[in-house]
Protein backbone atom coordinates (compact mmCIF):
# COMPACT_ATOMS: atom_id res chain seq x y z
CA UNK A 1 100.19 131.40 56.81
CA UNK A 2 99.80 134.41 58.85
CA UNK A 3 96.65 133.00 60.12
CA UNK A 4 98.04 130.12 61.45
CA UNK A 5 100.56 132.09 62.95
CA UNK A 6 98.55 134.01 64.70
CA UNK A 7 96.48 130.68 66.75
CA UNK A 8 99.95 129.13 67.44
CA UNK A 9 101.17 132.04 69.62
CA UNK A 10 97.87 133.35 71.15
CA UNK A 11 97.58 130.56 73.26
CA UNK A 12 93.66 130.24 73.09
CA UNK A 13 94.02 126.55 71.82
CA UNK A 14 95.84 123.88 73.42
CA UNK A 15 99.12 122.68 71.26
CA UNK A 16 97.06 119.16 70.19
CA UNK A 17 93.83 120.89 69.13
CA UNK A 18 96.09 123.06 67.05
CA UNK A 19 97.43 120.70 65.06
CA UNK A 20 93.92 118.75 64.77
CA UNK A 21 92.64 122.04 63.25
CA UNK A 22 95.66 122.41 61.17
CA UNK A 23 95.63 118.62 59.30
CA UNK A 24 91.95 119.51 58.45
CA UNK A 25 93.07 122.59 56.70
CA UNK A 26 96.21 120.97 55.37
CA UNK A 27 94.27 118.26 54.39
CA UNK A 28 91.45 119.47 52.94
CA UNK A 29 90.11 118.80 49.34
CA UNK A 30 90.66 122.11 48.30
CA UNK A 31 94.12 122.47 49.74
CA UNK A 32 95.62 119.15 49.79
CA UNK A 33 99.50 120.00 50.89
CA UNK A 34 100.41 116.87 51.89
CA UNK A 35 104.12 117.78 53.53
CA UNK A 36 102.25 120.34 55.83
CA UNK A 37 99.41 117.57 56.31
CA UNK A 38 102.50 114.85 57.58
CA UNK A 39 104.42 117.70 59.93
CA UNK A 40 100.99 118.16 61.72
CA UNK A 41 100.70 114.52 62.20
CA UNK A 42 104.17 113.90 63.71
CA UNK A 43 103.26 116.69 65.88
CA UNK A 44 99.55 115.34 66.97
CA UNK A 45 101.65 112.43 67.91
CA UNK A 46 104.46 114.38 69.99
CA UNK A 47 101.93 116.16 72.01
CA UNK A 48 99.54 113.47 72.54
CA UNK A 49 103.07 111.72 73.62
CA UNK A 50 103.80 114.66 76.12
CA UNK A 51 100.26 114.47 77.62
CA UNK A 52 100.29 110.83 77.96
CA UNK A 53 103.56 110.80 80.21
């Protein structure tokens, strides 16, 4: 967790690419968390949202 921590607030990475990175990882065969895997999702969605406006 302290890993992803440290991407969210260092601002290298654009909020959407984030959360791309972060479903891999969430969803990946050795991790699998599938609540972490669906919050990343709704927030794909709410920034490609904001980016579309």
């Amino acid at each position: 967790m302290a890993t992803g921590a440290g991407i969210h607030g260092s601002g290298v990475l654009p909020p959407k690419e984030i959360e791309l990175l972060s479903i891999a990882f969430d969803a990946s065969y050795t991790h699998m968390h599938a609540p972490d895997t669906r919050r990343h999702i709704e927030e794909l969605a709410r920034h490609s949202v904001q980016n579309a406006a």
